[in-house]
C-alpha atoms as a PDB file:
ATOM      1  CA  UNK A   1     138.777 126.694  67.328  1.00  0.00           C
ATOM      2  CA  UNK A   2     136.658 129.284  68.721  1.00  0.00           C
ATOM      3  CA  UNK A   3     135.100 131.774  65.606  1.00  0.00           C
ATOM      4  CA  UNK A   4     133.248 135.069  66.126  1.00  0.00           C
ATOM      5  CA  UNK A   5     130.905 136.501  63.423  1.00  0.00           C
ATOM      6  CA  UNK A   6     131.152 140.557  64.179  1.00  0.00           C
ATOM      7  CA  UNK A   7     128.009 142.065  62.677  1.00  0.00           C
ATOM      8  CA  UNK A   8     128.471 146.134  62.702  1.00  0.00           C
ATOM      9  CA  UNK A   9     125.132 147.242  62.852  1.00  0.00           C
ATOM     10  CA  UNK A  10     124.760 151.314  63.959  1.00  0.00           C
ATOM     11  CA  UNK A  11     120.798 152.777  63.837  1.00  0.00           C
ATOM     12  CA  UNK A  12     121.707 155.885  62.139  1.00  0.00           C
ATOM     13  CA  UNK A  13     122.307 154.769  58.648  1.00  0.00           C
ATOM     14  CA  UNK A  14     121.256 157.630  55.964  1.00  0.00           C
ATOM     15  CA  UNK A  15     120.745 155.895  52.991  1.00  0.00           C
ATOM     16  CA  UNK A  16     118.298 153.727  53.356  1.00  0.00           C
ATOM     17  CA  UNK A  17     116.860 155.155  57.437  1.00  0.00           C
ATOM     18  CA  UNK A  18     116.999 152.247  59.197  1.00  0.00           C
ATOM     19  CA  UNK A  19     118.067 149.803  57.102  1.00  0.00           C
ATOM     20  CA  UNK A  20     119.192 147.438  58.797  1.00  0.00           C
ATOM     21  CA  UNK A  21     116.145 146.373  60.198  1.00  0.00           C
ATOM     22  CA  UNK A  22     113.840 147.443  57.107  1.00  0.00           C
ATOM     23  CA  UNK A  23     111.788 144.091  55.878  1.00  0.00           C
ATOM     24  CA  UNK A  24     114.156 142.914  52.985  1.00  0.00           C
ATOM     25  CA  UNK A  25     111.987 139.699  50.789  1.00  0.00           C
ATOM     26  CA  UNK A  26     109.627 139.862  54.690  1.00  0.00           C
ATOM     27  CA  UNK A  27     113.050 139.600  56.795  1.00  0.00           C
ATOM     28  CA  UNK A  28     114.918 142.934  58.550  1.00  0.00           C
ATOM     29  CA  UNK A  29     117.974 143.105  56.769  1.00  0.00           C
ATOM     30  CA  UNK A  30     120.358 141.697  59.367  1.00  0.00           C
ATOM     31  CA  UNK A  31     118.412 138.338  59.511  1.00  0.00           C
ATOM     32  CA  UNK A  32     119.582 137.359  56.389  1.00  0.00           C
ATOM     33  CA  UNK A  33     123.332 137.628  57.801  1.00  0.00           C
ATOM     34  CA  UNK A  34     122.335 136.350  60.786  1.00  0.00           C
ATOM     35  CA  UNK A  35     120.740 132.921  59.548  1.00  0.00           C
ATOM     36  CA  UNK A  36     123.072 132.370  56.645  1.00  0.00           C
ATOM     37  CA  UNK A  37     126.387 132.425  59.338  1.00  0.00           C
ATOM     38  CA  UNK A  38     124.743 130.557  61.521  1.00  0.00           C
ATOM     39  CA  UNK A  39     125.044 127.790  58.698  1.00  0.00           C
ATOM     40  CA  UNK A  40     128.461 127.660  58.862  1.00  0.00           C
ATOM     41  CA  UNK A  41     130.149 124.271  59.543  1.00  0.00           C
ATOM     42  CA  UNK A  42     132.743 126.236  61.571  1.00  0.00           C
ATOM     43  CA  UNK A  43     129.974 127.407  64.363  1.00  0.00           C
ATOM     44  CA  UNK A  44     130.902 130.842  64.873  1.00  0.00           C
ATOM     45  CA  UNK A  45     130.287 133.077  67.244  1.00  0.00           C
ATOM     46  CA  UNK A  46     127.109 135.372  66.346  1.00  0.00           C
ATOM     47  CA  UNK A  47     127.682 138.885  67.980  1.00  0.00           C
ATOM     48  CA  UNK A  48     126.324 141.987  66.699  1.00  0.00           C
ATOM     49  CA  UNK A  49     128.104 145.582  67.436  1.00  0.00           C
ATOM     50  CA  UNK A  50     125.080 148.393  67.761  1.00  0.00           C
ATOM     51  CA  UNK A  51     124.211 151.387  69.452  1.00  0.00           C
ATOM     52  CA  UNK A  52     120.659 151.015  68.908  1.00  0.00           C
ATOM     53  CA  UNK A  53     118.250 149.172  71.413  1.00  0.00           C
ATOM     54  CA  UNK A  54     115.934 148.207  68.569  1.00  0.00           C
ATOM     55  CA  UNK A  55     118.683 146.489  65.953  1.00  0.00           C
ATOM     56  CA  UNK A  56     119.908 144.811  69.611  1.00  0.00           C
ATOM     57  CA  UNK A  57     115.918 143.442  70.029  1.00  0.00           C
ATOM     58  CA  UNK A  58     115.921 142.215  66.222  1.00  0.00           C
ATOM     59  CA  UNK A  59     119.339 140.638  66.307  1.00  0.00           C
ATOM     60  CA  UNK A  60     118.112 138.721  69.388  1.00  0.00           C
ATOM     61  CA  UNK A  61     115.164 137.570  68.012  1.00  0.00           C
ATOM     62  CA  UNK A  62     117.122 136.487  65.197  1.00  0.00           C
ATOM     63  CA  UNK A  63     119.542 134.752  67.015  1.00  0.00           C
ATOM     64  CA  UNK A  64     122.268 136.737  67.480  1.00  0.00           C
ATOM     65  CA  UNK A  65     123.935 137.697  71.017  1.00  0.00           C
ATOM     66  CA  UNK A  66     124.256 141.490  71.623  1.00  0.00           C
ATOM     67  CA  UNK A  67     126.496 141.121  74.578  1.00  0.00           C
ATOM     68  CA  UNK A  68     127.060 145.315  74.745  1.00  0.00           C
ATOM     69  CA  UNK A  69     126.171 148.126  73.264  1.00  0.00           C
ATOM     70  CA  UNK A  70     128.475 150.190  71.320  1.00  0.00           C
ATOM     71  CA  UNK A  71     129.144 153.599  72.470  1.00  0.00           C
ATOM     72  CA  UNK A  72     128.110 156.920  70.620  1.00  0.00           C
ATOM     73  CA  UNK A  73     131.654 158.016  69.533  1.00  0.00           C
ATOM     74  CA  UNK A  74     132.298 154.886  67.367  1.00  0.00           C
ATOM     75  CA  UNK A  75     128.754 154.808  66.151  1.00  0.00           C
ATOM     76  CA  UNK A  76     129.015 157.485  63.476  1.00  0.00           C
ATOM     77  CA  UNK A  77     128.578 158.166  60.088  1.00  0.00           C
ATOM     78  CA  UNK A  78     132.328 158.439  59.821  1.00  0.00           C
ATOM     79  CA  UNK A  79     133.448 155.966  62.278  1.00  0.00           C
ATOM     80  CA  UNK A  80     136.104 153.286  60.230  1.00  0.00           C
ATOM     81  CA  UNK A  81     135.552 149.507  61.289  1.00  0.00           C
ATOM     82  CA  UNK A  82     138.660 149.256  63.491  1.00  0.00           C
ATOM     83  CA  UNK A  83     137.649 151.091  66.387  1.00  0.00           C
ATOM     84  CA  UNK A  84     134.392 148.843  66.354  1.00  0.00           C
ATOM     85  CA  UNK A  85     136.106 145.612  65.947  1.00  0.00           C
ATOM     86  CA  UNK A  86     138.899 147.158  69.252  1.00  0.00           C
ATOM     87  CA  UNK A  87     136.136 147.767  71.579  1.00  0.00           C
ATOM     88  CA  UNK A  88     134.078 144.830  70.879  1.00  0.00           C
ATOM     89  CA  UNK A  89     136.944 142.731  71.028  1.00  0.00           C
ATOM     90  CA  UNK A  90     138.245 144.281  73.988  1.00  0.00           C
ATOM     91  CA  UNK A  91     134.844 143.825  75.909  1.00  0.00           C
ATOM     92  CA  UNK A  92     134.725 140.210  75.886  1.00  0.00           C
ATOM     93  CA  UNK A  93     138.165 139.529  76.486  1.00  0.00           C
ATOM     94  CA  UNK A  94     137.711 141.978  79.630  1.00  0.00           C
ATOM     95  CA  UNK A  95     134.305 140.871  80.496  1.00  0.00           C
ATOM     96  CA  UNK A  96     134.187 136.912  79.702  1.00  0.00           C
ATOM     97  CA  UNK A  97     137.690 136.459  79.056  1.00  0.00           C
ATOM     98  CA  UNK A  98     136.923 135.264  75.239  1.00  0.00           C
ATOM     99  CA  UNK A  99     138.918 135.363  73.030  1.00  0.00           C
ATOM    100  CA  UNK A 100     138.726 134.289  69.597  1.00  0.00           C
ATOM    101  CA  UNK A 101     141.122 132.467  67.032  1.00  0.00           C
ATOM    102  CA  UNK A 102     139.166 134.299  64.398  1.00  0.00           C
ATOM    103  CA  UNK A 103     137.257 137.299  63.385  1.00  0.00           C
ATOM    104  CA  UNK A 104     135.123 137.209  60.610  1.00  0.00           C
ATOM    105  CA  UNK A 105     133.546 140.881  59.328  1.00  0.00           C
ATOM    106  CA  UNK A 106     129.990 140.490  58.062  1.00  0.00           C
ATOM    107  CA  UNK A 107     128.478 143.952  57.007  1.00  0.00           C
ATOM    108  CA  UNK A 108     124.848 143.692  57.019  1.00  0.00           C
ATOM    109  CA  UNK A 109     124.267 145.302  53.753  1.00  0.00           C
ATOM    110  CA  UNK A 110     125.430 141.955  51.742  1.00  0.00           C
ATOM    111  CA  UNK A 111     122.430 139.556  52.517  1.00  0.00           C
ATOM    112  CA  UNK A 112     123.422 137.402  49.226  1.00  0.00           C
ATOM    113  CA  UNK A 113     126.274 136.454  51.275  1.00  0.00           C
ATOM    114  CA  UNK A 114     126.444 132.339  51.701  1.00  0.00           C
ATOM    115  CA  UNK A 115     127.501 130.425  54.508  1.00  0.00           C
ATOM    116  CA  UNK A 116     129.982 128.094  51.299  1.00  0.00           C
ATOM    117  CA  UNK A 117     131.662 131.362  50.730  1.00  0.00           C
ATOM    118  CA  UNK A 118     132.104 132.452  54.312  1.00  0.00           C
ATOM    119  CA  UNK A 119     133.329 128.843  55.267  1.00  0.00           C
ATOM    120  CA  UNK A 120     135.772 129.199  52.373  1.00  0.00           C
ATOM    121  CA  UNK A 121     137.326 132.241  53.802  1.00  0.00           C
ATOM    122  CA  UNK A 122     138.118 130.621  57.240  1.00  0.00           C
ATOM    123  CA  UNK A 123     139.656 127.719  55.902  1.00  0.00           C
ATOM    124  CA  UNK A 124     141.962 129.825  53.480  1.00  0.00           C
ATOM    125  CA  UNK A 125     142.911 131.467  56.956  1.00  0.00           C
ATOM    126  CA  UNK A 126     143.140 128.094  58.410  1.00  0.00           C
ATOM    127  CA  UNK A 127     145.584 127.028  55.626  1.00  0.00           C
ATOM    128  CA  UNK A 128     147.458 129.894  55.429  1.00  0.00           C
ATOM    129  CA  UNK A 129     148.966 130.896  58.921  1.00  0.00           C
ATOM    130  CA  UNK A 130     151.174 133.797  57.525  1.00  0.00           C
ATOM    131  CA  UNK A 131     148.089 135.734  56.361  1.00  0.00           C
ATOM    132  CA  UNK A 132     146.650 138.560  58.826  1.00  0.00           C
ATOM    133  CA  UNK A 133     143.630 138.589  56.403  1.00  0.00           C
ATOM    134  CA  UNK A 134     141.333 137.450  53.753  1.00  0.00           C
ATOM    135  CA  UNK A 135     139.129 138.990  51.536  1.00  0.00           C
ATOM    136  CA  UNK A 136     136.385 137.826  49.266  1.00  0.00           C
ATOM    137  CA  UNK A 137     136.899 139.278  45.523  1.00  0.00           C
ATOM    138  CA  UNK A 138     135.444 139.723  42.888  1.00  0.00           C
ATOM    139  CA  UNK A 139     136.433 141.016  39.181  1.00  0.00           C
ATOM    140  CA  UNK A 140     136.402 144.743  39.392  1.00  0.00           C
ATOM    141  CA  UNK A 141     133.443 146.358  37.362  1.00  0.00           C
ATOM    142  CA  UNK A 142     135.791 149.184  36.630  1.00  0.00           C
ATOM    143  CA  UNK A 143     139.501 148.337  35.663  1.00  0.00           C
ATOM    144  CA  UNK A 144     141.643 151.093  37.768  1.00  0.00           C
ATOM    145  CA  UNK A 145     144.343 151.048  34.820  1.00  0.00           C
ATOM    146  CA  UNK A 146     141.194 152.741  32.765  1.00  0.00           C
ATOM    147  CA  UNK A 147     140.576 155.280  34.959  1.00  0.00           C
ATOM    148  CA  UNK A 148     141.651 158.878  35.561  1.00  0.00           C
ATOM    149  CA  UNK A 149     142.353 161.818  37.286  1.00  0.00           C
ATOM    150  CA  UNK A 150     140.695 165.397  36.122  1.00  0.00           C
ATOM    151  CA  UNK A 151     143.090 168.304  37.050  1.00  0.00           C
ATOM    152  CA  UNK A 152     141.334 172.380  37.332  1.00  0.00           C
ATOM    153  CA  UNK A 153     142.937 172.744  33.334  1.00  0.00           C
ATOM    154  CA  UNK A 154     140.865 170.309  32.844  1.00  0.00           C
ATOM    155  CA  UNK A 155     143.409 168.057  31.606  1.00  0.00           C
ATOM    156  CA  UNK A 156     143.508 164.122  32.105  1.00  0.00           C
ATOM    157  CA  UNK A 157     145.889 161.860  34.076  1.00  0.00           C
ATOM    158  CA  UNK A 158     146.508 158.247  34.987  1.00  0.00           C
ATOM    159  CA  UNK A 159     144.888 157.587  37.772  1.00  0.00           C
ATOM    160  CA  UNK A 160     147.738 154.836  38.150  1.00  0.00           C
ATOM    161  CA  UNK A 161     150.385 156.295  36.866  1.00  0.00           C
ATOM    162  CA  UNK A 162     152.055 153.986  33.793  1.00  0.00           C
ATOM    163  CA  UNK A 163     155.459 153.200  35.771  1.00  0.00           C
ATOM    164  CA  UNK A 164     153.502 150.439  38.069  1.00  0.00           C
ATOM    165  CA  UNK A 165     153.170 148.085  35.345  1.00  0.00           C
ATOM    166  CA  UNK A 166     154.836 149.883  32.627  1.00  0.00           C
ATOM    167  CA  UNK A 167     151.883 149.632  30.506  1.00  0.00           C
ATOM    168  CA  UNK A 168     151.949 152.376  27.606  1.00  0.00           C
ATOM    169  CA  UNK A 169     148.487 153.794  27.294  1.00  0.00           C
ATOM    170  CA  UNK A 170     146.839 151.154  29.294  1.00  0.00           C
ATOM    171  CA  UNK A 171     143.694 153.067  29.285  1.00  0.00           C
ATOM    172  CA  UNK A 172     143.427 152.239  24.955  1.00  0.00           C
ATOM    173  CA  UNK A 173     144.367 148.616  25.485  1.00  0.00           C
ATOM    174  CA  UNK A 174     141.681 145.633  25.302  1.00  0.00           C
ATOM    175  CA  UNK A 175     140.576 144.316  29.572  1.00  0.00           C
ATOM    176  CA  UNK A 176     141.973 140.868  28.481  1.00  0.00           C
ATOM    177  CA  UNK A 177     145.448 142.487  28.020  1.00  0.00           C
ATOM    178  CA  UNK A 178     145.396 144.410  31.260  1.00  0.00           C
ATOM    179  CA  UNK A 179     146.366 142.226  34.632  1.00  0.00           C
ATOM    180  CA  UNK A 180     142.783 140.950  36.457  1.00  0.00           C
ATOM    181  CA  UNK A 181     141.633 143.444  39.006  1.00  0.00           C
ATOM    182  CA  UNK A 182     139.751 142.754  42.072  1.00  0.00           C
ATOM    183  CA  UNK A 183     137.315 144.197  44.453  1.00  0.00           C
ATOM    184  CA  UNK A 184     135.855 143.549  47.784  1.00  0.00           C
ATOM    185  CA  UNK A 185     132.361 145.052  48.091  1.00  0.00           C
ATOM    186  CA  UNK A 186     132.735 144.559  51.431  1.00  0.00           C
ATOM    187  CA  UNK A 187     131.630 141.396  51.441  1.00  0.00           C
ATOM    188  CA  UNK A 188     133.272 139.226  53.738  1.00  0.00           C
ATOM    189  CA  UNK A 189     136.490 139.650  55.569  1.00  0.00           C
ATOM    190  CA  UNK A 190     138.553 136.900  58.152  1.00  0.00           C
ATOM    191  CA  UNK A 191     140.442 138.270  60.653  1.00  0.00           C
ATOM    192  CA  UNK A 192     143.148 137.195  62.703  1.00  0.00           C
ATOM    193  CA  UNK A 193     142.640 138.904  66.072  1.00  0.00           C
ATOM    194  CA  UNK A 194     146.358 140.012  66.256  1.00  0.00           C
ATOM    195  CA  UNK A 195     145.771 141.827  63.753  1.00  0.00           C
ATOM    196  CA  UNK A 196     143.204 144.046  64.997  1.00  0.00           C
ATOM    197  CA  UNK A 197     144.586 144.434  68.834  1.00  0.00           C
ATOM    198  CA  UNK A 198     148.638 144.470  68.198  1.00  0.00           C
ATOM    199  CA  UNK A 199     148.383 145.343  64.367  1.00  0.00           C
ATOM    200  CA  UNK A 200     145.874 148.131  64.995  1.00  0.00           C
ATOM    201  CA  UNK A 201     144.522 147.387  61.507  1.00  0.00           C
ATOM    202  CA  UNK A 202     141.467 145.819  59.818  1.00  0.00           C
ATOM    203  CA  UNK A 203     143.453 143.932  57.253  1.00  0.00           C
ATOM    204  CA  UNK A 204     147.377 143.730  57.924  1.00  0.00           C
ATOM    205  CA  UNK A 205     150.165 143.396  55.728  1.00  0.00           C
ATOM    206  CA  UNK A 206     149.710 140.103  54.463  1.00  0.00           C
ATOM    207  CA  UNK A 207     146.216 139.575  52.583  1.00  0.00           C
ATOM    208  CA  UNK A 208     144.813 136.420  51.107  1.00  0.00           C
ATOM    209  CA  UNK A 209     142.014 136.539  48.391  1.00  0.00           C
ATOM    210  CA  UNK A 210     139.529 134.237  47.357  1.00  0.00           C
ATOM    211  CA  UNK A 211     137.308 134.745  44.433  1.00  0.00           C
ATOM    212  CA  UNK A 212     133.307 134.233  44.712  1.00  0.00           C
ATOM    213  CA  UNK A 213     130.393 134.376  42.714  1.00  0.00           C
ATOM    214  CA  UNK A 214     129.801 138.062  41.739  1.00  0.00           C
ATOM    215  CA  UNK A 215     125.909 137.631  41.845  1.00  0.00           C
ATOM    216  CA  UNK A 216     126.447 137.419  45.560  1.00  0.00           C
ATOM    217  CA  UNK A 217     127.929 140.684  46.296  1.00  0.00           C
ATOM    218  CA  UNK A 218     125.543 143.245  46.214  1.00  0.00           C
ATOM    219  CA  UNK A 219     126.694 145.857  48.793  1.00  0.00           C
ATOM    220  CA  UNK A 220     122.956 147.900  49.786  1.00  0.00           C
ATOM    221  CA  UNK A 221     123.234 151.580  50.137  1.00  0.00           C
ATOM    222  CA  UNK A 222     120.630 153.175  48.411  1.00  0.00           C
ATOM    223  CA  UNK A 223     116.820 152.536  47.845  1.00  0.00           C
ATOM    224  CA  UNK A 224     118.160 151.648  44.301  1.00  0.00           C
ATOM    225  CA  UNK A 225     120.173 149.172  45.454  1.00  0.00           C
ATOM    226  CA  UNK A 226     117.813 147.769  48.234  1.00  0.00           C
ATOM    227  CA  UNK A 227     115.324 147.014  45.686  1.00  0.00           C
ATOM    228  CA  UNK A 228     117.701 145.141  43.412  1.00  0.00           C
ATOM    229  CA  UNK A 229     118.864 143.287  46.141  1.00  0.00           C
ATOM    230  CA  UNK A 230     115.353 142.276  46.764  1.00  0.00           C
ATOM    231  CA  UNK A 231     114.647 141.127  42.954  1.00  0.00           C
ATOM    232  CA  UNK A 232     117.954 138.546  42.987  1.00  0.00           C
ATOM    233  CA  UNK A 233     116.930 137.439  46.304  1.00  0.00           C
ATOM    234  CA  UNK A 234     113.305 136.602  45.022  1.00  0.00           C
ATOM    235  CA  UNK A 235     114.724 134.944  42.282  1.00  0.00           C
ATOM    236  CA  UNK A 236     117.381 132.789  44.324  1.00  0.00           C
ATOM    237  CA  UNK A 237     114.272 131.719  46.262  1.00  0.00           C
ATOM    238  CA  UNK A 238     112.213 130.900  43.986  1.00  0.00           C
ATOM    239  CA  UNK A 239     114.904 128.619  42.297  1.00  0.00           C
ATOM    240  CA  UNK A 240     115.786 126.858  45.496  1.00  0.00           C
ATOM    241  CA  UNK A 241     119.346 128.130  45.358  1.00  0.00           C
END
């Protein structure tokens, strides 16, 4: 079973300027991705996607293959992950005639990812040929059934509207009594290839979950955020973890 680790890593992030190779706890940022798949029992693959020569230097140093560069129109601030996972899928299939029986989508910006929980997501795959997709969860901070929607009167709304789960007033009820909500944090995602190149989509219609330790998923965007990343990183070293 051949397995490739995409690691989508542009140079012109704007939160944090070049975060993905700013020292993270004396690493660049995509090292820690780069080690911890490397771990997995399942061998993948370890390509990262950039448009920058200096990310491409650090991933190789790191380990990683940067087997192309990715081109300036799929490299922005806007760009969604599917045209990134089409060309770079298209490239080696074109240029070494690999293809892969999986694709697994590790964002940089999650270096308390483990290679347990990323193992766990290609054998739920591996169990489970129906599923286009699966997604690491976790409980969602916010419950969506408790949220709104502010019209210009300045009047409230649902933001799911009560006929879904014909819930009265779910928005007064206790979390326990509401159905469990999940989110991703784009943490880690397993990806049929099919999916991407015939589906045209980053997930599909059928999804599988799995649920993982929420103290893992801390998605880094901001300088906030960077430096709490750092602090439970410190911590999970200095406890061996």
């Amino acid at each position: 079973m051949q397995v490739l680790a995409l690691i989508p890593a542009r140079g012109g992030s704007k939160g944090v300027p070049r975060k993905n190779i700013k020292l993270f706890c004396g690493k660049p940022l995509l090292a820690w991705t780069i080690e911890e798949v490397k771990k997995s029992k399942h061998a993948p693959r370890v390509v990262v996607s950039t448009d920058d020569a200096e990310i491409a230097d650090i991933a190789r140093q790191w380990g990683a293959e940067v087997p192309f560069m990715r081109p300036a129109e799929i490299a922005g601030d806007t760009t969604p992950d599917l045209p990134v996972f089409e060309h770079a899928l298209a490239w080696l299939k074109e240029h070494e005639a690999y293809e892969p029986d999986l694709v697994l989508h590790l964002r940089p910006n999650s270096p308390l990812r483990t290679a347990a929980d990323i193992d766990r997501g290609i054998e739920l795959m591996l169990a489970n040929p129906q599923a286009d997709s699966a997604r690491a969860v976790t409980k969602a901070p916010i419950h969506p059934l408790k949220t709104y929607t502010l019209q210009e009167d300045h009047t409230l709304a649902p933001f799911v509207p009560e006929e879904v789960f014909g819930i009265k007033e779910p928005f007064n009820l206790p979390w326990q009594q509401l159905p469990r909500a999940y989110t991703t944090g784009g943490y880690l995602s397993v990806i049929r290839p099919a999916t991407i190149m015939a589906k045209h989509s980053i997930c599909g219609g059928v999804m599988f979950g799995f649920e993982v330790d929420a103290s893992n998923v801390v998605d880094i965007d901001t300088p906030m955020q960077f430096a709490f990343g750092e602090v439970i990183m410190e911590e999970r070293l200095r406890s061996g973890k």
